[in-house]
C-alpha atoms as a PDB file:
ATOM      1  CA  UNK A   1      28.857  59.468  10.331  1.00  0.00           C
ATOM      2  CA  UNK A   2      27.387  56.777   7.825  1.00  0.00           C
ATOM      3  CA  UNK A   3      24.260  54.969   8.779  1.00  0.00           C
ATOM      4  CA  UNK A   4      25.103  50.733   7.941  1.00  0.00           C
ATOM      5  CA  UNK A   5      23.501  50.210   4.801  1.00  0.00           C
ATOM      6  CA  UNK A   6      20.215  47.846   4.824  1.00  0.00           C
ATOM      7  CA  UNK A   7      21.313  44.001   4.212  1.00  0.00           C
ATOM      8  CA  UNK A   8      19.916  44.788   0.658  1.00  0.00           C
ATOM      9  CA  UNK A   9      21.803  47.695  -0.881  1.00  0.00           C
ATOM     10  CA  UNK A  10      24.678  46.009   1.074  1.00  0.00           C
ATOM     11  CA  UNK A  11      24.660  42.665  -1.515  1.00  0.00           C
ATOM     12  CA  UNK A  12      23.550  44.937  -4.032  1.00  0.00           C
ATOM     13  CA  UNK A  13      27.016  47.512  -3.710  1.00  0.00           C
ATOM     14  CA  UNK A  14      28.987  44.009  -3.857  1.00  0.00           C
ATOM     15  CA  UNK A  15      27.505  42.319  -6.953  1.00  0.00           C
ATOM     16  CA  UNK A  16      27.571  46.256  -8.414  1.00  0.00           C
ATOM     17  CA  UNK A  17      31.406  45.988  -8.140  1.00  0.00           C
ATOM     18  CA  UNK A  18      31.407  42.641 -10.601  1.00  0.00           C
ATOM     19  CA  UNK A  19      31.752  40.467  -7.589  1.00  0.00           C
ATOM     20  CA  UNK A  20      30.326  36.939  -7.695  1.00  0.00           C
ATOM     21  CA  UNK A  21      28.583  36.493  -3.921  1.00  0.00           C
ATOM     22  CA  UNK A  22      26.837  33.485  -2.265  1.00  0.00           C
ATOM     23  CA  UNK A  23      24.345  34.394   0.283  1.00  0.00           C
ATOM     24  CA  UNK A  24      24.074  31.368   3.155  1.00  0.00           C
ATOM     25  CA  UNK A  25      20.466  30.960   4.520  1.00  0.00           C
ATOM     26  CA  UNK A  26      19.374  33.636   7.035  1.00  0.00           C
ATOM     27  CA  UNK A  27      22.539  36.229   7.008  1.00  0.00           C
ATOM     28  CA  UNK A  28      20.280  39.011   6.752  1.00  0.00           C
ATOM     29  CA  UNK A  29      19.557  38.540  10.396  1.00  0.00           C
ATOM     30  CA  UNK A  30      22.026  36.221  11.621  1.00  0.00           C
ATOM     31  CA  UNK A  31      24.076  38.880  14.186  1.00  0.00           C
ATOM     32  CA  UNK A  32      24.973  39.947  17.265  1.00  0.00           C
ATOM     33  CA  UNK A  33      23.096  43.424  17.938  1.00  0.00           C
ATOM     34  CA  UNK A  34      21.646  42.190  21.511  1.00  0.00           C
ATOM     35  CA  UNK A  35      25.452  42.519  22.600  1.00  0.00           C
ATOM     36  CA  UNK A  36      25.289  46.269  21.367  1.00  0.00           C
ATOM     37  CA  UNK A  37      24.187  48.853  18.736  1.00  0.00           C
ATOM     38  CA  UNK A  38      25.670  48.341  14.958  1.00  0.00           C
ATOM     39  CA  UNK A  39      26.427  50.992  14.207  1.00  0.00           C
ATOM     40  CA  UNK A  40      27.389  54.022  12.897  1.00  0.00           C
ATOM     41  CA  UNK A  41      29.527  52.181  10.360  1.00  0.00           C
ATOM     42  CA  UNK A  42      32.982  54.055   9.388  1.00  0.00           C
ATOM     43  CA  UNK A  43      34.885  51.550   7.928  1.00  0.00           C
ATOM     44  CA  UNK A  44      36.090  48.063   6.496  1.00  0.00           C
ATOM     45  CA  UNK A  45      38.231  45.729   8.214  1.00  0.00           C
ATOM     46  CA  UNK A  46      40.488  42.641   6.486  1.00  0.00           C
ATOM     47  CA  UNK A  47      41.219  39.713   8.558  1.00  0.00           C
ATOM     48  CA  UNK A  48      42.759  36.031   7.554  1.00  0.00           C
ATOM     49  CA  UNK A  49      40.786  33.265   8.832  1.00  0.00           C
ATOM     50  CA  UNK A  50      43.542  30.797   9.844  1.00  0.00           C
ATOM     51  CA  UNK A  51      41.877  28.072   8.162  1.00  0.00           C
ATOM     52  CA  UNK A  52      41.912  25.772   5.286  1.00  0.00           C
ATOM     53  CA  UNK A  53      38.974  24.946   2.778  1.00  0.00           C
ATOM     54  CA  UNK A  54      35.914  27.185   1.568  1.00  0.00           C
ATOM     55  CA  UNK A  55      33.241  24.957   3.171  1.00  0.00           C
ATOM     56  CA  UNK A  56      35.379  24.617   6.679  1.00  0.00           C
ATOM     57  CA  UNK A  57      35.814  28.502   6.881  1.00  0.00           C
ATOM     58  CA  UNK A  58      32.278  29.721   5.767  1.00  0.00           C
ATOM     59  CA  UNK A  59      30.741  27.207   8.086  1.00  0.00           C
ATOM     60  CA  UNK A  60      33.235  27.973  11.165  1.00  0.00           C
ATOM     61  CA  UNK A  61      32.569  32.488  10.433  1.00  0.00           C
ATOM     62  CA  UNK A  62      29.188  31.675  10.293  1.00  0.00           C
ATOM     63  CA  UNK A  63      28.699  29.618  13.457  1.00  0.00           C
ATOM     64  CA  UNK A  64      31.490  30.740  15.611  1.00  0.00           C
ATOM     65  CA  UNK A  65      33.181  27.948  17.779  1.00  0.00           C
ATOM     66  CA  UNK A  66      33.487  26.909  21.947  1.00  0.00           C
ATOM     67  CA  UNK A  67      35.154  30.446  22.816  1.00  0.00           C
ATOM     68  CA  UNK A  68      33.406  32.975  20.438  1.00  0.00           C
ATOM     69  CA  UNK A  69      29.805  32.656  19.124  1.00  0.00           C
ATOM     70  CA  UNK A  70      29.140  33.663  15.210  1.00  0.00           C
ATOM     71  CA  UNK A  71      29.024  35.728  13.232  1.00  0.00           C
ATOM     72  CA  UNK A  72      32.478  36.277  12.968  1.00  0.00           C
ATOM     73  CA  UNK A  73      32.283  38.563  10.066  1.00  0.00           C
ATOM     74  CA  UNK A  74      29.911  39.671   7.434  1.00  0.00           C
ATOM     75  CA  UNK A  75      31.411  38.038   4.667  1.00  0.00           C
ATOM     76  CA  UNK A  76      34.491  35.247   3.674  1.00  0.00           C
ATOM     77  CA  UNK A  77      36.549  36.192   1.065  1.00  0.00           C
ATOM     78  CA  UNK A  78      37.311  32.603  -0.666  1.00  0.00           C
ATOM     79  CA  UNK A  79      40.444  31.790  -3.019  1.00  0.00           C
ATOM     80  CA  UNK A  80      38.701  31.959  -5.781  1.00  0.00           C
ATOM     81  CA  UNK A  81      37.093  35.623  -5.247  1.00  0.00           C
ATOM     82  CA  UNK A  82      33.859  34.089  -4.253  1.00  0.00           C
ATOM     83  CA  UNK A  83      32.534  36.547  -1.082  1.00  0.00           C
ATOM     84  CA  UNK A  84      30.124  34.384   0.902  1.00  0.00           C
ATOM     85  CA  UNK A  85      28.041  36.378   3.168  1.00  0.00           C
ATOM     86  CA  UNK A  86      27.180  34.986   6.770  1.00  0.00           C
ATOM     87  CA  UNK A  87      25.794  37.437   8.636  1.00  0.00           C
ATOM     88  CA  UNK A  88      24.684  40.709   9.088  1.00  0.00           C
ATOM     89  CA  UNK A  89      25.031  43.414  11.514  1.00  0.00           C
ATOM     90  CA  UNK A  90      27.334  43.409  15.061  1.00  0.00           C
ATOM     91  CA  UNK A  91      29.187  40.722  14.189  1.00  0.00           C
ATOM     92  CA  UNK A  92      32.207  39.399  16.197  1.00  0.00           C
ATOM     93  CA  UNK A  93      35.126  40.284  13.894  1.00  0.00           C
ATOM     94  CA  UNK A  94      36.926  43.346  15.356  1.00  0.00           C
ATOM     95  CA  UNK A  95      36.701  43.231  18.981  1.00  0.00           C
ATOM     96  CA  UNK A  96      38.129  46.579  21.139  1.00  0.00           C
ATOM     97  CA  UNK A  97      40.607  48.546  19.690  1.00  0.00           C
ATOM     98  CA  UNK A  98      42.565  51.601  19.142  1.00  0.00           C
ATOM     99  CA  UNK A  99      40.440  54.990  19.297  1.00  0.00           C
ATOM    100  CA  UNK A 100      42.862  57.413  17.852  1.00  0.00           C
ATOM    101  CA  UNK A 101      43.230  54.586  14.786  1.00  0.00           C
ATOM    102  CA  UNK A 102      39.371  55.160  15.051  1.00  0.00           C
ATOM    103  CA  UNK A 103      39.424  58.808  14.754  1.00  0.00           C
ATOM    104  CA  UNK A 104      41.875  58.318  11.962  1.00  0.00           C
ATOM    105  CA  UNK A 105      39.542  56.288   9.926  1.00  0.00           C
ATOM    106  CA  UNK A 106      36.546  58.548  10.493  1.00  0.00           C
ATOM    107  CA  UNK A 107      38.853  61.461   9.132  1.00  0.00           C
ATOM    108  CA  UNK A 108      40.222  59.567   6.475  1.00  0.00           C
ATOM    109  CA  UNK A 109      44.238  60.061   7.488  1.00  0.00           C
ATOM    110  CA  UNK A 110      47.470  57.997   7.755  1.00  0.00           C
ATOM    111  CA  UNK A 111      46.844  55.693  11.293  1.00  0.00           C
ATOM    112  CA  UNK A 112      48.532  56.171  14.267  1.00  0.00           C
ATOM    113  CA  UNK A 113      50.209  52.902  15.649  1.00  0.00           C
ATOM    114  CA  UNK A 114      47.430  50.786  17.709  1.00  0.00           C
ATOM    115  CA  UNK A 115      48.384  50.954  21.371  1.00  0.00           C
ATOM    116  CA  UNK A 116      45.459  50.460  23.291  1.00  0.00           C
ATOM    117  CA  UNK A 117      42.201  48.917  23.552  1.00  0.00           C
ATOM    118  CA  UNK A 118      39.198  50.943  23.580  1.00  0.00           C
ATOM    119  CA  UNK A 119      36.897  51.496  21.028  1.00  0.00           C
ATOM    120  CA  UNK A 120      34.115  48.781  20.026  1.00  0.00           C
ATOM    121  CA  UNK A 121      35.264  47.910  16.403  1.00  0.00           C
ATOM    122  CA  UNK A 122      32.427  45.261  15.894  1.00  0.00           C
ATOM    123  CA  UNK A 123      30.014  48.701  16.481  1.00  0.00           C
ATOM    124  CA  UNK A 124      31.882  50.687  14.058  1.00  0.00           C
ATOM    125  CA  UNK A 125      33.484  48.361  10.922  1.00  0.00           C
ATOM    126  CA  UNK A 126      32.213  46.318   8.298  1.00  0.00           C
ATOM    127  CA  UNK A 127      34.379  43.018   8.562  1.00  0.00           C
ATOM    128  CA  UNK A 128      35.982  40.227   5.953  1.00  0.00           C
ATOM    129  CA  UNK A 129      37.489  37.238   7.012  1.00  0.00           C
ATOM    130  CA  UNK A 130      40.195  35.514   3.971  1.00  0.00           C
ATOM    131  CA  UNK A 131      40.991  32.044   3.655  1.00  0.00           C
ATOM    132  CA  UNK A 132      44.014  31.837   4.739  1.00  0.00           C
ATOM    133  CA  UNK A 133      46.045  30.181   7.072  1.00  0.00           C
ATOM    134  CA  UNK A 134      47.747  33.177   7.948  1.00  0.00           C
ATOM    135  CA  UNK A 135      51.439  31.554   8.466  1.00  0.00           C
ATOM    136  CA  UNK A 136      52.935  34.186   5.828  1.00  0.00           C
ATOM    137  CA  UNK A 137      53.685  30.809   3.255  1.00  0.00           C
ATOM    138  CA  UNK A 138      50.125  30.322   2.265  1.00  0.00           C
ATOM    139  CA  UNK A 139      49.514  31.828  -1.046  1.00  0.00           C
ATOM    140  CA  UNK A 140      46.994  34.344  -1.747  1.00  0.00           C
ATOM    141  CA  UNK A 141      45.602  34.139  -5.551  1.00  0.00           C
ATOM    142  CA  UNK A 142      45.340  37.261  -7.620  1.00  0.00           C
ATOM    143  CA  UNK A 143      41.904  36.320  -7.919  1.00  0.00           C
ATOM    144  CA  UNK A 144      41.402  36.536  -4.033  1.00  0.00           C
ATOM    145  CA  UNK A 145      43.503  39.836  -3.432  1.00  0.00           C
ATOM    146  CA  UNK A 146      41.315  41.456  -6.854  1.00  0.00           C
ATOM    147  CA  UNK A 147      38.034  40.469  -4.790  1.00  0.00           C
ATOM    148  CA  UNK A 148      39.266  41.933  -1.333  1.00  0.00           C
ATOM    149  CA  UNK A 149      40.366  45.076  -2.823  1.00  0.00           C
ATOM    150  CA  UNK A 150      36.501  45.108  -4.815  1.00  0.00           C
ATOM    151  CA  UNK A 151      34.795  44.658  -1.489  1.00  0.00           C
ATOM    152  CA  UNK A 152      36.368  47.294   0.025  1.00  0.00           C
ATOM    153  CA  UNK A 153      36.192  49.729  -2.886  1.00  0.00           C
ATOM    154  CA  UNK A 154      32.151  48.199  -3.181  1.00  0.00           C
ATOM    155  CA  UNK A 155      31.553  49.567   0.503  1.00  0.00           C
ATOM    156  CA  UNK A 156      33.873  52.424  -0.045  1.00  0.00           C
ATOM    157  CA  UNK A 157      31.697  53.723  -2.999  1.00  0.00           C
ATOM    158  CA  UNK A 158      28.498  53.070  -1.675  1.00  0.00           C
ATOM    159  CA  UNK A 159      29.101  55.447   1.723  1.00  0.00           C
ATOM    160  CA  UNK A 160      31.563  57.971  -0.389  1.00  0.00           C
ATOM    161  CA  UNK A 161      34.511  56.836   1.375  1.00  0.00           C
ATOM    162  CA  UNK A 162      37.865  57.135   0.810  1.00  0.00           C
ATOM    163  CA  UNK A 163      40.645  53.851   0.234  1.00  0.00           C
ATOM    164  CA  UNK A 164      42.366  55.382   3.880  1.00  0.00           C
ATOM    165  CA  UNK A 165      38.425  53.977   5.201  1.00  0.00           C
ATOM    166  CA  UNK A 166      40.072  50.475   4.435  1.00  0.00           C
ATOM    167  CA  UNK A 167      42.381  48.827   7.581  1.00  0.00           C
ATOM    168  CA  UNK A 168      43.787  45.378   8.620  1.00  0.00           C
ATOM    169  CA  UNK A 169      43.076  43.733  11.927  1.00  0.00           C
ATOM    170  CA  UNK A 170      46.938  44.064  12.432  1.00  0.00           C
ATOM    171  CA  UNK A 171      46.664  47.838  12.776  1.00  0.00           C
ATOM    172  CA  UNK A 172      43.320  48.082  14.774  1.00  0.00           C
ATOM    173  CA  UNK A 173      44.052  45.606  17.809  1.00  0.00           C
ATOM    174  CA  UNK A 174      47.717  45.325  19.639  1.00  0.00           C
ATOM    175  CA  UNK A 175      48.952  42.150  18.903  1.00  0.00           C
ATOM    176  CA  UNK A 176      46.874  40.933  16.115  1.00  0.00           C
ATOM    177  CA  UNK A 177      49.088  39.970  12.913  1.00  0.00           C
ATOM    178  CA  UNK A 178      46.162  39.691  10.453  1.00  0.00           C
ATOM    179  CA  UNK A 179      45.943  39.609   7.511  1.00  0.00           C
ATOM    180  CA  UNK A 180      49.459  38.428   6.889  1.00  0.00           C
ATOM    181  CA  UNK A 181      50.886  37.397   3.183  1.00  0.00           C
ATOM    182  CA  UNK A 182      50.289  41.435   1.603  1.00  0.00           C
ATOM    183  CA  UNK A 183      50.254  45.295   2.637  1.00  0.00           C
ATOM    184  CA  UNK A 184      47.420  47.113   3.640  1.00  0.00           C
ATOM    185  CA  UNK A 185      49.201  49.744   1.664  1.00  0.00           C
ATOM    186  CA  UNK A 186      49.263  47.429  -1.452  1.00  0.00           C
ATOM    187  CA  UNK A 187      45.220  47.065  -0.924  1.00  0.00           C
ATOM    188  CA  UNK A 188      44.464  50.585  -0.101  1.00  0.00           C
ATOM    189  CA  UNK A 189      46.536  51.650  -3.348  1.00  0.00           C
ATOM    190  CA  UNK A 190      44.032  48.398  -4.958  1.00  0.00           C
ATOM    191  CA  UNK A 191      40.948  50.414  -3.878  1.00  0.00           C
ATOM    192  CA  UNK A 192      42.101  54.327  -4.698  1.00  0.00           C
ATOM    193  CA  UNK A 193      42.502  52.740  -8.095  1.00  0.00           C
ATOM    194  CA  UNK A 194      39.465  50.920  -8.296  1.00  0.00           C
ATOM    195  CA  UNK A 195      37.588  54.109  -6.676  1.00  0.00           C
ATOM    196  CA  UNK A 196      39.584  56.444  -9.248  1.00  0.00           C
ATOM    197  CA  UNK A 197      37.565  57.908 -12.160  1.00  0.00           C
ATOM    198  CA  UNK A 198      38.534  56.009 -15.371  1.00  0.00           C
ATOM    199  CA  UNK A 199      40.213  57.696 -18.183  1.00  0.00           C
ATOM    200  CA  UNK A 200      38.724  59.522 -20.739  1.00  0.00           C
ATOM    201  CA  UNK A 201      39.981  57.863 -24.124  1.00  0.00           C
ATOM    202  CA  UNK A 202      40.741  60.484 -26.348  1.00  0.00           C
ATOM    203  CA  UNK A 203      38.813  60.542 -29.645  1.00  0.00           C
ATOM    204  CA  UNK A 204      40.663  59.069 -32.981  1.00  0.00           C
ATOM    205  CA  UNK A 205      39.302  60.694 -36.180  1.00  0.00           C
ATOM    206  CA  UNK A 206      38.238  58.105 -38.523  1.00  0.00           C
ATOM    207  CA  UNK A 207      38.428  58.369 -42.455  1.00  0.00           C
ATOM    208  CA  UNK A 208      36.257  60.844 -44.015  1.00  0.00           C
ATOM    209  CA  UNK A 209      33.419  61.412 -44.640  1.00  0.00           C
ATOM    210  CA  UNK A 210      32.465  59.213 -40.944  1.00  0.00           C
ATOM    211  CA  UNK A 211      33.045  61.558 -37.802  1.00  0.00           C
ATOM    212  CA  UNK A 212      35.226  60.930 -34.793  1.00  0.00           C
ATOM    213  CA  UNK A 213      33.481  58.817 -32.673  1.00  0.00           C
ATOM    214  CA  UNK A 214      32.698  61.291 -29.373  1.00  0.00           C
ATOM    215  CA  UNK A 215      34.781  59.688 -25.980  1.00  0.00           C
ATOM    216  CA  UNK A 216      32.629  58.393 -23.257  1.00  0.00           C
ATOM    217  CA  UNK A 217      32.190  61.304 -20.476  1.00  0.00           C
ATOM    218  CA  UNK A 218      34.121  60.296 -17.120  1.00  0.00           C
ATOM    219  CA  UNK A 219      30.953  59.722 -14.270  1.00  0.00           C
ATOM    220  CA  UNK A 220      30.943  62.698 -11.705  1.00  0.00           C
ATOM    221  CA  UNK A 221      31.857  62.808  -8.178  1.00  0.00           C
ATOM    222  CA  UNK A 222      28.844  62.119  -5.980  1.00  0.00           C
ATOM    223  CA  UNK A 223      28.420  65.628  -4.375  1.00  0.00           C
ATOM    224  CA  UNK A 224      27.214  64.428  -1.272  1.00  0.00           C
ATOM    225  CA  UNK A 225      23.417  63.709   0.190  1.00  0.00           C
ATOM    226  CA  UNK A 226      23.251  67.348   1.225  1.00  0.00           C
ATOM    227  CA  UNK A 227      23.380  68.627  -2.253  1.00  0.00           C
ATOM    228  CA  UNK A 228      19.584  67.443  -2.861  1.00  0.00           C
ATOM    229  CA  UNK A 229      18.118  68.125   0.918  1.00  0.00           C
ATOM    230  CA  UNK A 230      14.957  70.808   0.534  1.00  0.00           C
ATOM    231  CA  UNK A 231      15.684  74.327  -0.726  1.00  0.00           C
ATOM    232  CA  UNK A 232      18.781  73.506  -2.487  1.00  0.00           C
ATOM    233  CA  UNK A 233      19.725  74.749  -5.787  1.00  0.00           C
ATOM    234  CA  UNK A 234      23.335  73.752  -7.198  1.00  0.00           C
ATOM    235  CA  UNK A 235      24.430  72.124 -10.070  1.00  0.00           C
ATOM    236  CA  UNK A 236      24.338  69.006  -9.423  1.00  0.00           C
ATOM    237  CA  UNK A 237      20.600  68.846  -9.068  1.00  0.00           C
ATOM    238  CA  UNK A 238      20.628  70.039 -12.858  1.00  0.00           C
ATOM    239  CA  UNK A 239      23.117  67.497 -13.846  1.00  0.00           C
ATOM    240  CA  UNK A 240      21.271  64.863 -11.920  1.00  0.00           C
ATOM    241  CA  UNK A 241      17.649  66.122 -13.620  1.00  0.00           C
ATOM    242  CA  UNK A 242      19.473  65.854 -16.957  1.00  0.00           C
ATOM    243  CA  UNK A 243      20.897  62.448 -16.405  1.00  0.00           C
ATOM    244  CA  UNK A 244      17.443  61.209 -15.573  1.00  0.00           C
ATOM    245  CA  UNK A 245      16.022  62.302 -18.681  1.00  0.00           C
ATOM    246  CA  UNK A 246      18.631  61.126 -20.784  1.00  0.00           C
ATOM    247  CA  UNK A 247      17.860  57.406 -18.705  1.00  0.00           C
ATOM    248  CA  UNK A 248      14.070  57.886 -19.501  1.00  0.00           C
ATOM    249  CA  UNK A 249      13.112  59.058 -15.935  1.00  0.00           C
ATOM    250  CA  UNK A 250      12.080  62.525 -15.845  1.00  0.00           C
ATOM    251  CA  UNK A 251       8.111  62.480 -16.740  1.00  0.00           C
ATOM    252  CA  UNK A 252       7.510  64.463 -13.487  1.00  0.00           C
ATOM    253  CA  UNK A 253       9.181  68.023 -15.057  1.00  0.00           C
ATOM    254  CA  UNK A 254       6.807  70.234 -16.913  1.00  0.00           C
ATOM    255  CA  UNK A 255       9.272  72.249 -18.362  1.00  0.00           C
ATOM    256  CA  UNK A 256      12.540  70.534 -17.659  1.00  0.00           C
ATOM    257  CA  UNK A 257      15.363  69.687 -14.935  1.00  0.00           C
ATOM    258  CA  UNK A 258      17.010  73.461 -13.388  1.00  0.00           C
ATOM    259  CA  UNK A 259      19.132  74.238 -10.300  1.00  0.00           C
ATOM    260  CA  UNK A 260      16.783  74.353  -8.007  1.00  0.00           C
ATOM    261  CA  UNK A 261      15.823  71.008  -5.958  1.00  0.00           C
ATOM    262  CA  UNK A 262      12.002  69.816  -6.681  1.00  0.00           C
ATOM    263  CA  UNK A 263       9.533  67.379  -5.801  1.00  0.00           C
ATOM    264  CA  UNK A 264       9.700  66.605  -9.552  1.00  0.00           C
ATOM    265  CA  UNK A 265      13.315  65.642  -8.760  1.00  0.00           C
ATOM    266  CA  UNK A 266      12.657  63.439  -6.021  1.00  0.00           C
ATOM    267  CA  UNK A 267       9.586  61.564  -7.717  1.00  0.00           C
ATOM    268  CA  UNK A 268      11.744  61.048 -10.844  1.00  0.00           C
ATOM    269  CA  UNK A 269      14.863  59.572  -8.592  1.00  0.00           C
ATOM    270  CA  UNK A 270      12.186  57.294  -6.917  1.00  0.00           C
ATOM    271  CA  UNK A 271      10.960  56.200 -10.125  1.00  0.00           C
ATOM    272  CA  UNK A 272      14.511  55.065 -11.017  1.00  0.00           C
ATOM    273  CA  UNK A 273      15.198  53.771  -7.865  1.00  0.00           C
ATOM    274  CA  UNK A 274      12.552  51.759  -8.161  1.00  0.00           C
ATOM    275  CA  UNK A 275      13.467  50.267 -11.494  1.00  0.00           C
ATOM    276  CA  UNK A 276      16.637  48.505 -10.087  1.00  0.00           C
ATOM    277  CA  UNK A 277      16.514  45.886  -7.672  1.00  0.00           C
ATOM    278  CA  UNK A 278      19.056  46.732  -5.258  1.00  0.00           C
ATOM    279  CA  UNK A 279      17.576  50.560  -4.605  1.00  0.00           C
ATOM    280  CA  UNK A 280      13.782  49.640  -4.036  1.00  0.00           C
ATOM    281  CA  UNK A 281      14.037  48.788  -0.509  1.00  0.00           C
ATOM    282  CA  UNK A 282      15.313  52.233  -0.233  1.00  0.00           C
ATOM    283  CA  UNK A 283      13.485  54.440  -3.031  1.00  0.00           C
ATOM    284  CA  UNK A 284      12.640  57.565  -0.964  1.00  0.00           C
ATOM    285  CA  UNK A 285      13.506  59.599  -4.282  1.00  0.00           C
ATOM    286  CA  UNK A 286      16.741  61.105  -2.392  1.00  0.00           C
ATOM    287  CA  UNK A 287      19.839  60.280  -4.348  1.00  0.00           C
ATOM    288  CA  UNK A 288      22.981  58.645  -2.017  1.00  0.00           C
ATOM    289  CA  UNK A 289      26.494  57.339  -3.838  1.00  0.00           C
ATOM    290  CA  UNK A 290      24.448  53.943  -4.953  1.00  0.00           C
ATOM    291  CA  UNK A 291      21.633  55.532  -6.613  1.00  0.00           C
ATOM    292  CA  UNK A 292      24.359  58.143  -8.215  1.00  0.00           C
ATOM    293  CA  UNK A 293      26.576  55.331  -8.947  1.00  0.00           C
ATOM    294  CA  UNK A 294      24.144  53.353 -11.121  1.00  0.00           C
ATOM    295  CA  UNK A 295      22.313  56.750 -12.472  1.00  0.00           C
ATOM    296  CA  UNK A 296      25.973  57.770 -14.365  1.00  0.00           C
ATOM    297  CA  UNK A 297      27.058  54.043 -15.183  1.00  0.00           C
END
């Protein structure tokens, strides 16, 4: 169960991934949560917008139109790889659908076909609407498909989820067709890439008397939030004390980082947390897969 991130670390994941975002005035609160809760999030849904022209489509998933109110998504997904970001919360993108493809998400497993309409995806999904028309002869730019994929993988990261987190509209609702043009396999493969730890170069020795140059050290799984609750000693809480240090964040040990979980820990994560701007609406001094993200960059 993942709690939605605040509208904050939620730009902050995106432009973290290399994404270039436009906010439009008042998405932070611009939603639908007096038609039901948002949330617990476990997911990201990809939807073409059957329309033509950046300005048309941001202005149309932003205000809604005659039969459905806005938002109608959390972000568009332009031809050019630009994410604009309309709104905020329950947004009307996902409408009722399939609750075994639900359960599927939540435990991260091939879906199921969608066959019936049940489960409250607006509650549950993080949603993306693509310019597009949708007609299967519109083209979709590289630089489009590279920015869905790093949306996905941006959200992905930031909850510790999996690519199989990532589905289309097309296999959450029975008769939906969206998005049409590419595979949700071809994205999810997109995002287990992008999510994948990059390889370690191997070292080259150089003439002598200069040494090999040592290869950069591939950044660590994030163990999970429960690896740094109270009383816990593992580790990863040494790794993580040791990484601060190196970073210039670890005044708060007297003798140094160890296994053992410590209020010198947290105050040291809190101090880095609040040296970047998208953790300090959240600096608590608890690490989640942001703050480990950016710690082992």
């Amino acid at each position: 169960m993942s709690a939605p991130l605040t509208a904050a670390r939620f730009l902050a994941a995106l432009r973290a991934e290399g994404l270039a975002v436009v906010t439009t005035p008042g998405w932070e609160t611009h939603n639908r949560n007096h038609k039901g809760p948002w949330g617990p999030v476990h997911g990201v849904m990809i939807h073409h917008s059957v329309t033509r022209g950046t300005e048309t489509t941001v202005r149309i998933c932003r205000d809604g139109h005659s039969t459905l109110p806005g938002p109608l998504c959390h972000g568009v997904i332009a031809k050019d790889g630009t994410v604009h970001l309309v709104g905020y919360g329950r947004t009307n993108h996902a409408g009722l659908g399939d609750d075994d493809v639900l359960q599927a998400v939540i435990a991260e497993r091939p879906l199921p076909p969608d066959d019936e309409a049940s489960a409250d995806g607006n509650r549950h999904f993080y949603g993306f609407e693509c310019e597009n028309l949708g007609d299967g002869k519109d083209p979709w730019p590289k630089a489009q498909l590279d920015a869905i994929a790093k949306v996905s993988a941006a959200l992905c990261r930031a909850h510790g989820w999996g690519h199989r987190s990532v589905i289309g509209h097309l296999e959450w609702q029975p008769g939906k067709v969206d998005p049409k043009g590419f595979t949700m396999d071809s994205l999810r493969t997109a995002v287990a890439a992008a999510l994948a730890p990059g390889p370690t170069a191997p070292a080259t020795k150089p003439p002598a008397p200069t040494p090999p140059a040592p290869s950069p050290a591939p950044r660590p799984p994030f163990p999970g939030r429960g690896a740094f609750a109270p009383g816990q000693s593992n580790a990863d809480v040494e790794r993580l004390g040791r990484q601060l240090v190196k970073r210039g964040f670890g005044r708060h040990y007297r003798v140094g980082p160890s296994r053992q979980w410590g209020e010198a820990d947290r105050q040291n994560v809190r101090d880095f947390q609040r040296s970047r701007p998208e953790l300090r609406g959240d600096a608590d001094g608890y690490p989640g897969p942001l703050t480990w993200h950016l710690l082992f960059s």
